[in-house]
N, C-alpha and C. Protein backbone atom coordinates (compact mmCIF):
# COMPACT_ATOMS: atom_id res chain seq x y z
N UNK A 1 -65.64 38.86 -53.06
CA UNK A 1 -64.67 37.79 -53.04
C UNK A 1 -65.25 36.62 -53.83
N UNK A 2 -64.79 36.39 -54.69
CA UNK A 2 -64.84 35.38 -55.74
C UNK A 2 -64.55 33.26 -55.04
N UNK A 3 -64.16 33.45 -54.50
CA UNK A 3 -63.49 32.12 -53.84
C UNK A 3 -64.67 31.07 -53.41
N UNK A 4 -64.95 29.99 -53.83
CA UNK A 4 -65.99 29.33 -53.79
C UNK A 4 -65.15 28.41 -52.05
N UNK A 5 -64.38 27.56 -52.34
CA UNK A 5 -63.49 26.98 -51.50
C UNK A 5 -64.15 27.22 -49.92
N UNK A 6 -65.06 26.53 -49.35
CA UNK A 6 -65.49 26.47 -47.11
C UNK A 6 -63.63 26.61 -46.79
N UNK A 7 -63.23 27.01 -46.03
CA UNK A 7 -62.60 27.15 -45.15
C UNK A 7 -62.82 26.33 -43.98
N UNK A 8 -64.31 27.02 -43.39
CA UNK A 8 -65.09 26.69 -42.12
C UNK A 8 -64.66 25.24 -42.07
N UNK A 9 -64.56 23.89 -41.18
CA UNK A 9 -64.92 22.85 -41.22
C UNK A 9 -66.49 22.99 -40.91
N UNK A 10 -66.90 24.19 -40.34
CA UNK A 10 -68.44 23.16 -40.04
C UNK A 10 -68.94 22.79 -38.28
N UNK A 11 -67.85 22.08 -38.11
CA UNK A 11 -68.19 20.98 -36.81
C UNK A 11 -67.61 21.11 -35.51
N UNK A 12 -67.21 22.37 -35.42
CA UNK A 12 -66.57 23.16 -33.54
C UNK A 12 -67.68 23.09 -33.06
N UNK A 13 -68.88 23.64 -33.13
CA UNK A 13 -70.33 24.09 -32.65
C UNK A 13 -70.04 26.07 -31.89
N UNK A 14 -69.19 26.37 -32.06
CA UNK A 14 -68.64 27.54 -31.29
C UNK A 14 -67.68 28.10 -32.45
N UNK A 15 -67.81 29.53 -31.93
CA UNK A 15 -66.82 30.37 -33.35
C UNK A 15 -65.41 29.86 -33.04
N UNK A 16 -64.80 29.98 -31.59
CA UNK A 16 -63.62 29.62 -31.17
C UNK A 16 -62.74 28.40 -31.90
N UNK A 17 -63.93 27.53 -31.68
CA UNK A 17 -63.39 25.99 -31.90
C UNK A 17 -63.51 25.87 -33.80
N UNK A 18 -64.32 26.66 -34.05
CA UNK A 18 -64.17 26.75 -35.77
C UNK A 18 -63.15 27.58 -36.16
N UNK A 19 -62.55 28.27 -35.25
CA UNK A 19 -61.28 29.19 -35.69
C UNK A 19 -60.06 28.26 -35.12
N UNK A 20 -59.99 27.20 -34.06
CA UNK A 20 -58.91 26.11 -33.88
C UNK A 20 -59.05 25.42 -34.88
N UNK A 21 -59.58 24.87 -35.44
CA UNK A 21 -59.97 24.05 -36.34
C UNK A 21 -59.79 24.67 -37.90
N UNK A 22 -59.23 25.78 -38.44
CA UNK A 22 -58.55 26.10 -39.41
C UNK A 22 -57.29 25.67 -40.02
N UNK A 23 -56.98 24.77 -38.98
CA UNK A 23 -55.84 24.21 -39.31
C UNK A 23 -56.42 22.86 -39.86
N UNK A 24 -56.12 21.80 -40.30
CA UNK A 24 -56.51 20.35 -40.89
C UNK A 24 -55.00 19.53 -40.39
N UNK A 25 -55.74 18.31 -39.97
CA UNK A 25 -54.35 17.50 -39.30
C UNK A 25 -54.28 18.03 -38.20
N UNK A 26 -54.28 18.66 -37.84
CA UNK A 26 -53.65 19.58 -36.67
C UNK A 26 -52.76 18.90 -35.69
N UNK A 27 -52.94 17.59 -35.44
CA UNK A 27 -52.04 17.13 -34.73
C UNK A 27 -50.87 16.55 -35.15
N UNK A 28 -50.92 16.43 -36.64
CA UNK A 28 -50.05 15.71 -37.49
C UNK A 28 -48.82 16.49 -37.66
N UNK A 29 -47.22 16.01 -37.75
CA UNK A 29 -46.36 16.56 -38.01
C UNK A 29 -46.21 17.72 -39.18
N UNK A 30 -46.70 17.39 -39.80
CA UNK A 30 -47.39 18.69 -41.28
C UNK A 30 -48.79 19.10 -41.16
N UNK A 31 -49.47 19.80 -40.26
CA UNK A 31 -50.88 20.40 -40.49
C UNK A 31 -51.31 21.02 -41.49
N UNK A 32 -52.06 20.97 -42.14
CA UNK A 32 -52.88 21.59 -43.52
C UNK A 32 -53.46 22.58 -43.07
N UNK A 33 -52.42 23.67 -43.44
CA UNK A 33 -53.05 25.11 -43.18
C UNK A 33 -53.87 25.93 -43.99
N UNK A 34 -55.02 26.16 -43.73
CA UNK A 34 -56.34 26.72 -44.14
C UNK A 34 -56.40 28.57 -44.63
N UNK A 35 -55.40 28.95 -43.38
CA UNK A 35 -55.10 30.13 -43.39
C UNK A 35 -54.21 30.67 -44.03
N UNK A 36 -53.84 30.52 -45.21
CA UNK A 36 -52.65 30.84 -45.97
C UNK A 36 -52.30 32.58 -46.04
N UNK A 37 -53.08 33.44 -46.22
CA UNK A 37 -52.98 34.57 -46.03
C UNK A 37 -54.44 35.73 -45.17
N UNK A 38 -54.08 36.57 -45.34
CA UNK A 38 -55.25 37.82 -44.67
C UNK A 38 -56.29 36.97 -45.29
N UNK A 39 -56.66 37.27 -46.95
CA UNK A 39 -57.70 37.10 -47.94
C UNK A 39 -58.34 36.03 -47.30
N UNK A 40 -57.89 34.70 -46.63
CA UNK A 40 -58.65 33.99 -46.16
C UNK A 40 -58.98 34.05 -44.65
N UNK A 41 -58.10 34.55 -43.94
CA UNK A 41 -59.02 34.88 -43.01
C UNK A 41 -60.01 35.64 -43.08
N UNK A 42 -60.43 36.41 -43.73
CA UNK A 42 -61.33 37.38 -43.92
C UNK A 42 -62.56 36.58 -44.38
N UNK A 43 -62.07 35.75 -45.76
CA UNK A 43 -63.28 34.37 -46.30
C UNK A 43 -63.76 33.97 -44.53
N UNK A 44 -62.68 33.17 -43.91
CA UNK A 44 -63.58 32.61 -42.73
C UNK A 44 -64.58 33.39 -42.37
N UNK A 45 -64.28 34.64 -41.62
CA UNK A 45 -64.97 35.91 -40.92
C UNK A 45 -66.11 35.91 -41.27
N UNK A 46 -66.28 35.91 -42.90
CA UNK A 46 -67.48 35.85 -43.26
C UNK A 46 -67.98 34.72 -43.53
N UNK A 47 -67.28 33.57 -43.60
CA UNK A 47 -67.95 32.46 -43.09
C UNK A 47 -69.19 32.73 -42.20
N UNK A 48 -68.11 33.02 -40.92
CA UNK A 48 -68.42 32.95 -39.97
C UNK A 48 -69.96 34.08 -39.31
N UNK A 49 -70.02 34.92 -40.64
CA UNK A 49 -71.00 36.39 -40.52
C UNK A 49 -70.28 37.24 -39.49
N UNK A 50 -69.05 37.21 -39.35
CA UNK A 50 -68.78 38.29 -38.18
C UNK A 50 -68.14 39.45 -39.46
N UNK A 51 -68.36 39.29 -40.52
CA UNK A 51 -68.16 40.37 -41.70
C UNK A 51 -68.60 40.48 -42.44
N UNK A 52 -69.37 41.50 -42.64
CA UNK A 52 -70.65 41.57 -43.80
C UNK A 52 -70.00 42.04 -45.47
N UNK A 53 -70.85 41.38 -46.02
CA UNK A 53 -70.60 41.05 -47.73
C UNK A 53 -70.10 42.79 -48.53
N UNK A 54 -70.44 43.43 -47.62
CA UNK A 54 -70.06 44.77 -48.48
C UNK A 54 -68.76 45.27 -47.86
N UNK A 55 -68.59 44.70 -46.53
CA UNK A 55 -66.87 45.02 -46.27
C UNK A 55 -65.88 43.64 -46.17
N UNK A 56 -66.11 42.51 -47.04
CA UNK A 56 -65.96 41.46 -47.15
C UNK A 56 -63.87 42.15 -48.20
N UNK A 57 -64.56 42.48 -49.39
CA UNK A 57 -63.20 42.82 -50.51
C UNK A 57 -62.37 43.74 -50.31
N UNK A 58 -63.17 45.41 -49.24
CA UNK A 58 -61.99 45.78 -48.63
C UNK A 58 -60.97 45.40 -47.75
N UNK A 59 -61.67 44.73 -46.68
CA UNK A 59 -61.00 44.52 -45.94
C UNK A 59 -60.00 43.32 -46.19
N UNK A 60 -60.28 42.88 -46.74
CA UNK A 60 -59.11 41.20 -48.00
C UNK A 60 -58.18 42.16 -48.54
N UNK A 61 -58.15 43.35 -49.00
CA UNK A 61 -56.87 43.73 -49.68
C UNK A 61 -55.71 44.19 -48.68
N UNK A 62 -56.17 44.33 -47.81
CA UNK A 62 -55.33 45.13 -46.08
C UNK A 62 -54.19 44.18 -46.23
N UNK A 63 -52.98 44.60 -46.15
CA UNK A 63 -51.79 43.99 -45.83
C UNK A 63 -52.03 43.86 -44.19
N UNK A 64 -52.17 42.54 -43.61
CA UNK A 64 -52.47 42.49 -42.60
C UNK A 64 -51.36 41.27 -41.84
N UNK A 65 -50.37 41.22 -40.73
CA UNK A 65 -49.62 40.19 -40.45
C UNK A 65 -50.44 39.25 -39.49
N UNK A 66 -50.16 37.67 -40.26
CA UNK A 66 -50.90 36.37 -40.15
C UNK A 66 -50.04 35.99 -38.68
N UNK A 67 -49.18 36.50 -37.71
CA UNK A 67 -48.35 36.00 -37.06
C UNK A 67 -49.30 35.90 -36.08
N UNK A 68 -50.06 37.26 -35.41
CA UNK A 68 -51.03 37.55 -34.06
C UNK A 68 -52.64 36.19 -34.35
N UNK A 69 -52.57 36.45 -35.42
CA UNK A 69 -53.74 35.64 -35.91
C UNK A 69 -53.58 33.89 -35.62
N UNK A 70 -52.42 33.28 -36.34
CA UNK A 70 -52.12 31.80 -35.69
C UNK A 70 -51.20 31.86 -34.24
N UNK A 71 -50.90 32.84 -33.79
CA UNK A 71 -50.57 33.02 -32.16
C UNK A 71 -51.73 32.44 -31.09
N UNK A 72 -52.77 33.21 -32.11
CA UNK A 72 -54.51 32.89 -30.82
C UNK A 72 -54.65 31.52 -31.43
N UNK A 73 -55.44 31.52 -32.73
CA UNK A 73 -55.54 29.98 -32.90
C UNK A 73 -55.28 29.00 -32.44
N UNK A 74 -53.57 28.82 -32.62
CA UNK A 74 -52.93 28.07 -31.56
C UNK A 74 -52.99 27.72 -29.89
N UNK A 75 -53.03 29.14 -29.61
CA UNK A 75 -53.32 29.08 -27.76
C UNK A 75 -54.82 28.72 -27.81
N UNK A 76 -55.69 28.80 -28.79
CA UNK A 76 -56.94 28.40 -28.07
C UNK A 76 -57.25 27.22 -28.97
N UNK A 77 -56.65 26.13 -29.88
CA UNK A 77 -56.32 24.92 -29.65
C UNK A 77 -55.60 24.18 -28.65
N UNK A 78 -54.38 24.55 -28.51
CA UNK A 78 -54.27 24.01 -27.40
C UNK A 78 -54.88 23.72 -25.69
N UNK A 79 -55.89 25.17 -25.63
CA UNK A 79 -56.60 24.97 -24.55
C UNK A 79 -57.58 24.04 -24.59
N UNK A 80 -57.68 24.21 -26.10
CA UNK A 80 -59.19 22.87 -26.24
C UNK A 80 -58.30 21.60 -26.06
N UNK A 81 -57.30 21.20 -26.61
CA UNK A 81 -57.14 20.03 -26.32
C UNK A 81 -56.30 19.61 -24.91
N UNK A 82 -56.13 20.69 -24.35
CA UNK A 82 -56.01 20.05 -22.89
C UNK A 82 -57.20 19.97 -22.03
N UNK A 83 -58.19 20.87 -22.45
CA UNK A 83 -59.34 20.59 -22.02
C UNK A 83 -59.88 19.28 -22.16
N UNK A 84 -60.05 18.96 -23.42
CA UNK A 84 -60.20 17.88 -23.98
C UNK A 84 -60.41 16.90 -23.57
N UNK A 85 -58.69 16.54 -23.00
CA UNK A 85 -58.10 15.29 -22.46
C UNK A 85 -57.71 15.72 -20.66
N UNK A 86 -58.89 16.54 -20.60
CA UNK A 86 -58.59 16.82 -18.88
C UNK A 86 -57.70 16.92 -18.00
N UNK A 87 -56.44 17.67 -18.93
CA UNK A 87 -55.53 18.20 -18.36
C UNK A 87 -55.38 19.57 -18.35
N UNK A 88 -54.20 20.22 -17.46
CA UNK A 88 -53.99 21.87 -17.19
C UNK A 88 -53.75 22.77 -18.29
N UNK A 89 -54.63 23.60 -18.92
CA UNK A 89 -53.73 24.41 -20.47
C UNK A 89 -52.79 25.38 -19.63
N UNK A 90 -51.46 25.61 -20.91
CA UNK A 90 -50.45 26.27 -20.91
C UNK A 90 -51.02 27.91 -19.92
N UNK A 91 -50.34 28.60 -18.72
CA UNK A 91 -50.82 29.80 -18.47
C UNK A 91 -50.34 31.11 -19.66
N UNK A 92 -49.30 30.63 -20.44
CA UNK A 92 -49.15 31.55 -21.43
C UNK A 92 -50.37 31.62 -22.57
N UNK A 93 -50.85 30.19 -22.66
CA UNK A 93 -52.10 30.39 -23.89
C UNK A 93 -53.12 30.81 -23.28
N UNK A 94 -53.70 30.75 -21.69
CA UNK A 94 -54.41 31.55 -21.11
C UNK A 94 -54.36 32.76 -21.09
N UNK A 95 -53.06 33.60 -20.55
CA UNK A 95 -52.86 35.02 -20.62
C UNK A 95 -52.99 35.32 -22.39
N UNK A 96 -52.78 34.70 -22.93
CA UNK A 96 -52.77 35.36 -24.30
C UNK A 96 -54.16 35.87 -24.98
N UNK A 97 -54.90 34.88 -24.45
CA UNK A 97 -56.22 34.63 -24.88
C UNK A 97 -57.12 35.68 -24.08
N UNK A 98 -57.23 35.73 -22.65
CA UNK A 98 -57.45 36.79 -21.90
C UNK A 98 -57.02 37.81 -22.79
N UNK A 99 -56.07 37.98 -22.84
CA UNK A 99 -55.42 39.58 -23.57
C UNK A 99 -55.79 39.91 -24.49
N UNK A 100 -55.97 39.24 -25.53
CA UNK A 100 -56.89 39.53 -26.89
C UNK A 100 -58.43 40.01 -26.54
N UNK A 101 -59.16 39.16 -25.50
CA UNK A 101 -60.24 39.09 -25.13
C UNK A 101 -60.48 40.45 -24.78
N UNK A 102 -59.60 40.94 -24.17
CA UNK A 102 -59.54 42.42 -22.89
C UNK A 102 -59.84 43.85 -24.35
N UNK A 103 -60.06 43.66 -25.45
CA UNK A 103 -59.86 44.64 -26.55
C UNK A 103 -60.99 45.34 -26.43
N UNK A 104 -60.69 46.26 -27.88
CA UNK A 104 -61.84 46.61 -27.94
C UNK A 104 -63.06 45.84 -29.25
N UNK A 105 -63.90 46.34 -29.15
CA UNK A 105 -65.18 45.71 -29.88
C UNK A 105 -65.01 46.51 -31.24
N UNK A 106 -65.57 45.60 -32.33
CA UNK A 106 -65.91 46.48 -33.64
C UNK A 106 -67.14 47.06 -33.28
N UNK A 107 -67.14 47.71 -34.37
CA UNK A 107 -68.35 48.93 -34.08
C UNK A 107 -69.91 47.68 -34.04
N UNK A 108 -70.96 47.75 -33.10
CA UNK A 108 -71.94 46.87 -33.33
C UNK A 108 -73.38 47.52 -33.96
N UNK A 109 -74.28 47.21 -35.25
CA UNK A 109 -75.47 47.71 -35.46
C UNK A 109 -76.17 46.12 -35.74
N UNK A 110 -77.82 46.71 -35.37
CA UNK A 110 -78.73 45.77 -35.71
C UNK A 110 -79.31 45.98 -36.84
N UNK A 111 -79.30 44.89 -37.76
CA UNK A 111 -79.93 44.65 -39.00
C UNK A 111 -81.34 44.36 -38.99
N UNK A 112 -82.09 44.75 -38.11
CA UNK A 112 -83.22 44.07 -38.13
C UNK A 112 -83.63 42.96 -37.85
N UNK A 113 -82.99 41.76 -37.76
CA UNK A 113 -82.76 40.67 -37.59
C UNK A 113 -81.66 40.11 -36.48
N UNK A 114 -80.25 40.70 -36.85
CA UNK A 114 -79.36 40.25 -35.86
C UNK A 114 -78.68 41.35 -35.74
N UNK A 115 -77.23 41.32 -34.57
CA UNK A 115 -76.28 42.24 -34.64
C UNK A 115 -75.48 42.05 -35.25
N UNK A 116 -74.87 42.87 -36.05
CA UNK A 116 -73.75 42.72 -37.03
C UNK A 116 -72.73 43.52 -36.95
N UNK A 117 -71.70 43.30 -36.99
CA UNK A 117 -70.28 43.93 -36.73
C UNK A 117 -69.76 44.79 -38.09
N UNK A 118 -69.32 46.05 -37.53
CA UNK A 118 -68.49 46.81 -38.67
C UNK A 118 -67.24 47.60 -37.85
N UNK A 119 -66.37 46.66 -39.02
CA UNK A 119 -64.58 46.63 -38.98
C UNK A 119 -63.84 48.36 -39.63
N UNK A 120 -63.71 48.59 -38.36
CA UNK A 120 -62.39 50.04 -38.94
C UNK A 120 -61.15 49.40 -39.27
N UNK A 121 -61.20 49.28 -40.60
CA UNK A 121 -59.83 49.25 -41.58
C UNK A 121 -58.59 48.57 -40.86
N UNK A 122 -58.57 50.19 -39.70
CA UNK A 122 -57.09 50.56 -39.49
C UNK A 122 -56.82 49.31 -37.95
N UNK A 123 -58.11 48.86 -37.46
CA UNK A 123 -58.38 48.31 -36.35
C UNK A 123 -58.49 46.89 -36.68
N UNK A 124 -59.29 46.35 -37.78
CA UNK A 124 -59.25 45.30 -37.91
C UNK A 124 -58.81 43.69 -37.43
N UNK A 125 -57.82 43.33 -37.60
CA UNK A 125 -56.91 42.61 -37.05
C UNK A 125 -57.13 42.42 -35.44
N UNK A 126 -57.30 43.31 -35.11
CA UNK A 126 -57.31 43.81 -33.42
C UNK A 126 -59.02 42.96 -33.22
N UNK A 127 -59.53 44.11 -33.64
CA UNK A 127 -61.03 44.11 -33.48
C UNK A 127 -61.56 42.70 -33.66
N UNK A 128 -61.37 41.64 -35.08
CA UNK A 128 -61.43 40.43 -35.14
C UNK A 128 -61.19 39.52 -33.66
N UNK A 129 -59.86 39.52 -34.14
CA UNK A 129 -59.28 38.79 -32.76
C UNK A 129 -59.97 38.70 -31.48
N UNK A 130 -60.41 40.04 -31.18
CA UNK A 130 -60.93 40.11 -29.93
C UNK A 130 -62.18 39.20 -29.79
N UNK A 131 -62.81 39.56 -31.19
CA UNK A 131 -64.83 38.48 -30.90
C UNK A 131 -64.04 37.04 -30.53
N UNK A 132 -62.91 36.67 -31.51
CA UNK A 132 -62.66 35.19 -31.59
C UNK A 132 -62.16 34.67 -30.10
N UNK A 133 -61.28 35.73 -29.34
CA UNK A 133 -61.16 35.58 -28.01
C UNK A 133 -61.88 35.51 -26.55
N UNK A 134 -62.75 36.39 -26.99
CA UNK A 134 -64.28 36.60 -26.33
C UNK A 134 -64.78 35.12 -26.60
N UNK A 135 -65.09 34.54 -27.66
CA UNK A 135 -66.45 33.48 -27.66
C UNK A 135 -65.11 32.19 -26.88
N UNK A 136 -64.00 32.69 -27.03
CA UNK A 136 -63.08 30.94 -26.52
C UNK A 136 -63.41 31.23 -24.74
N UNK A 137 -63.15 32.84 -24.36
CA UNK A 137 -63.09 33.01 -23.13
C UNK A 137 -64.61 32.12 -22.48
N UNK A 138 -65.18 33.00 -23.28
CA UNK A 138 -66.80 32.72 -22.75
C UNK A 138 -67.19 30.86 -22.37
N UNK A 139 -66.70 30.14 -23.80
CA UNK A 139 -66.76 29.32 -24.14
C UNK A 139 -66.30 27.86 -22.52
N UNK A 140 -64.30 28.86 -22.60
CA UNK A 140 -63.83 27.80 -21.48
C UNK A 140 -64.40 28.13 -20.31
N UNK A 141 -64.94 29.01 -19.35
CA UNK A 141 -65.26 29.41 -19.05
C UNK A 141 -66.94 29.01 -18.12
N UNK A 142 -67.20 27.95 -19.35
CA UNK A 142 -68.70 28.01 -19.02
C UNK A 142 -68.65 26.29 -18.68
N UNK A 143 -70.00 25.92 -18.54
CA UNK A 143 -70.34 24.51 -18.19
C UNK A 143 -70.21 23.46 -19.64
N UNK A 144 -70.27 24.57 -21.10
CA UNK A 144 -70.52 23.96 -22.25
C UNK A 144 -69.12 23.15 -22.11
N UNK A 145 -68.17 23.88 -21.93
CA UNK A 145 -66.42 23.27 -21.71
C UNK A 145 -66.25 21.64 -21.33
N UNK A 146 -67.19 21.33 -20.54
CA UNK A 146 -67.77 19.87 -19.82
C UNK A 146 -67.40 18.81 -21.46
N UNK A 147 -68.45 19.39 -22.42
CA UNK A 147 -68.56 18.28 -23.56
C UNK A 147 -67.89 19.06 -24.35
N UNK A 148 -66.54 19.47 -24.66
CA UNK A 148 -65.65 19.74 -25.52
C UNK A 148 -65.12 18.43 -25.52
N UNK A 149 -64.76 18.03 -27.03
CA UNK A 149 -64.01 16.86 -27.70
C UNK A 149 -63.01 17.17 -28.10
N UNK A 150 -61.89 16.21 -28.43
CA UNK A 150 -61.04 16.21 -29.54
C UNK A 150 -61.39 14.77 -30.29
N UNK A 151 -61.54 14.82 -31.72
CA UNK A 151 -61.79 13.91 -32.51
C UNK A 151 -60.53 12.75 -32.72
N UNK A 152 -61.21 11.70 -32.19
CA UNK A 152 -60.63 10.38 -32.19
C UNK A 152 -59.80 9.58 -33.25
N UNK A 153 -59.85 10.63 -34.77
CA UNK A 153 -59.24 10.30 -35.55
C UNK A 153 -57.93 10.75 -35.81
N UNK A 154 -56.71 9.74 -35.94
CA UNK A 154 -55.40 9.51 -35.37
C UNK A 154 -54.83 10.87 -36.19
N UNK A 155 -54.24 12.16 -35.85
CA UNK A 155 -53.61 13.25 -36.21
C UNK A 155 -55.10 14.08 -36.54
N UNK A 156 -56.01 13.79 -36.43
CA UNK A 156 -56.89 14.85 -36.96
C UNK A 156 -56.75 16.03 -36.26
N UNK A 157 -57.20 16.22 -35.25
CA UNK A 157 -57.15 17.43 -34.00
C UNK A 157 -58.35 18.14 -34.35
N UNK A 158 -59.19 18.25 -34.48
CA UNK A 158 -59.91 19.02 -34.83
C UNK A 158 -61.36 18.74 -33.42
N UNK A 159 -61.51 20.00 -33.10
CA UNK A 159 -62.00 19.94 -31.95
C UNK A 159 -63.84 20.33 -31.98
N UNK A 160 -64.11 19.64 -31.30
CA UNK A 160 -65.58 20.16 -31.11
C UNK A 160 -66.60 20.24 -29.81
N UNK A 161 -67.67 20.49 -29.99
CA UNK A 161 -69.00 20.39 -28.52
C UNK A 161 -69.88 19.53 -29.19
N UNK A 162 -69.71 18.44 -28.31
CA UNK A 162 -70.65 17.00 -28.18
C UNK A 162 -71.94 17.38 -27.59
N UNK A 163 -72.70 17.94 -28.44
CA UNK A 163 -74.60 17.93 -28.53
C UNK A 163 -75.13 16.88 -28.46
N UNK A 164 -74.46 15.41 -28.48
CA UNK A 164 -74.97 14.19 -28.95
C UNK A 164 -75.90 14.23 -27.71
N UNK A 165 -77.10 13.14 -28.10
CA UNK A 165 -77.59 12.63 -26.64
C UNK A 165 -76.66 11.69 -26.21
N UNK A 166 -76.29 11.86 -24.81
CA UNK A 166 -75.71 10.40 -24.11
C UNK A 166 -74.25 10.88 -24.43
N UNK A 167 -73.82 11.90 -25.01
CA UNK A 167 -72.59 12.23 -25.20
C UNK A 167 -71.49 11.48 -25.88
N UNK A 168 -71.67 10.73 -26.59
CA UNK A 168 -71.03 9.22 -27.58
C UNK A 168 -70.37 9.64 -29.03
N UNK A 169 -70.15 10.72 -29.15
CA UNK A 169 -69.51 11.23 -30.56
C UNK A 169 -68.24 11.20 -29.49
N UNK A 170 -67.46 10.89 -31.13
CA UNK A 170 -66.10 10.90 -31.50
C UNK A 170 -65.46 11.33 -32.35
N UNK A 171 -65.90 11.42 -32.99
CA UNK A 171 -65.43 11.66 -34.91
C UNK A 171 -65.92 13.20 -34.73
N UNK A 172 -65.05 14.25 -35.38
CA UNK A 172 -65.44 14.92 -36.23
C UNK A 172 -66.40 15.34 -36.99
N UNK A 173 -66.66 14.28 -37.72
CA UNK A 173 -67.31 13.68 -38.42
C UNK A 173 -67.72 11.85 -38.91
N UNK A 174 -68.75 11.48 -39.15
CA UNK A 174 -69.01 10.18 -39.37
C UNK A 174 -68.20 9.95 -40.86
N UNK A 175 -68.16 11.20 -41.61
CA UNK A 175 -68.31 10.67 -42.99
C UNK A 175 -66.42 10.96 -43.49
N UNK A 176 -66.02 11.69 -42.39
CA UNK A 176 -64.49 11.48 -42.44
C UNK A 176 -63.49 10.55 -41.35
N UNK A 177 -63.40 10.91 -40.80
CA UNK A 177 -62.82 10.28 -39.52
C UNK A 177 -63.52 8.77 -39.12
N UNK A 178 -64.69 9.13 -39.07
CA UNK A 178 -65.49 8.19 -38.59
C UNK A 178 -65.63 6.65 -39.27
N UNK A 179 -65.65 7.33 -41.04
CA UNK A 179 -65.29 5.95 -41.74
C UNK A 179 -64.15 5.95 -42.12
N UNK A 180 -62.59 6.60 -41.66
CA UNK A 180 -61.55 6.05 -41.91
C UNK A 180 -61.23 4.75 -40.68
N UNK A 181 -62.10 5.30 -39.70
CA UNK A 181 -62.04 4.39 -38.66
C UNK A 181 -62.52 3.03 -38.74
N UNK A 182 -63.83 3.04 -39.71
CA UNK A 182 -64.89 1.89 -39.84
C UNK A 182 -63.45 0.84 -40.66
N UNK A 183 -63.13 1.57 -42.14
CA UNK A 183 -62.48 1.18 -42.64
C UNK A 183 -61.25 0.25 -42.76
N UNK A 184 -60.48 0.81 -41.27
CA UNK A 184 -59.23 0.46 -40.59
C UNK A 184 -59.81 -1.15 -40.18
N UNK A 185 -60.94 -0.97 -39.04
CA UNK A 185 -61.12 -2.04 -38.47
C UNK A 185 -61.60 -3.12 -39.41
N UNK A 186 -62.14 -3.16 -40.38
CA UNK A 186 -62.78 -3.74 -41.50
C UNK A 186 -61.32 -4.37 -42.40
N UNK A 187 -60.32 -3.77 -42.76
CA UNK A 187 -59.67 -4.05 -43.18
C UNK A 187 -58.46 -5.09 -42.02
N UNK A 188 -58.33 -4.42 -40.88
CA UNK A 188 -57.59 -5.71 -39.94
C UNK A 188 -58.79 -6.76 -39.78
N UNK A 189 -59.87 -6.81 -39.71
CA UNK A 189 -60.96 -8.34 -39.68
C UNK A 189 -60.44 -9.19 -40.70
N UNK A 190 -60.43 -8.48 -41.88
CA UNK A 190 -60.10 -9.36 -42.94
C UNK A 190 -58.95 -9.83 -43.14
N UNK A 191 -57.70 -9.27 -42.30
CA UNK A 191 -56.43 -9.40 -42.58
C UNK A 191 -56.37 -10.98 -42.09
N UNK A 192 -57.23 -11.08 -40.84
CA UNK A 192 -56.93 -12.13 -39.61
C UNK A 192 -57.02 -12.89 -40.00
């Protein structure tokens, strides 16, 4: 795959929350969708190393439907951001997410180094889904869920796990969100 273009944002800290976070804006009436077809979900995947470089171009040509794929995304954004903001998530984006989770596994071998996943063709789609459902299950699930964020910048949505010491992130990022924020306030000082 030829495509230079991150997908990834980077800044979920968890595969889950880097697969909510494929969307851009996300909270905004028009979200900037990342996922335009299979070919890029597949780029993420291997973003992500859950698809290794030699089944990277087959598996991109698979006519594969994007519908099951932003179905989960969605339910496990939205769980993050009711998590988030410490309210109840939807029981339909729960059962959904469970259900994906409940699959089966791609085939697993060790490289010497780590475990690495290999995708049957015909399974794919399935098989994906399931790791991405697994790490959200695992994810809400656990104590890490405690310091899940949603980023403070107005329509961003983009969700993450606050590693900070003292727990004091907000932003996304400092160098997006963070200085549209600096910016805002800098510009009403001067207005006054």
């Amino acid at each position: 795959m030829t495509e230079r273009t991150q997908i990834s944002a980077g800044i979920g800290g968890s595969l889950a929350l880097e697969f909510a976070n494929t969307a851009g804006w996300h909270l905004s009436p028009e979200p900037v969708e990342r996922l335009q077809d299979w070919r890029d979900v597949v780029r993420w995947a291997a973003e992500q190393r859950l698809v290794e470089a030699d089944q990277t171009d087959a598996l991109a040509q698979l006519k594969v439907a994007l519908e099951p794929v932003n179905a989960l995304r969605e339910a496990i954004f939205r769980i993050g951001v009711a998590r988030a903001r410490h309210e109840h998530p939807a029981a339909a984006d729960l059962d959904l997410v469970i259900a994906r989770a409940s699959g089966p596994l791609p085939a697993g071998t060790w490289s010497g180094e780590a475990l690495r996943w290999r995708f049957d063709a015909s399974e794919v789609q399935s098989l994906l889904l399931g790791l991405i459902a697994r790490d959200a299950v695992a994810l809400f699930a656990s104590e890490r869920a405690a310091r899940l964020r949603l980023c403070a910048g107005e329509h961003c949505g983009w969700l993450f796990l606050d590693e900070s010491r003292g727990k004091p992130r907000r932003w996304c990022s400092m160098s997006d969100c963070g200085n549209r924020s600096k910016a805002r306030r800098a510009y009403a000082r001067r207005k006054e």
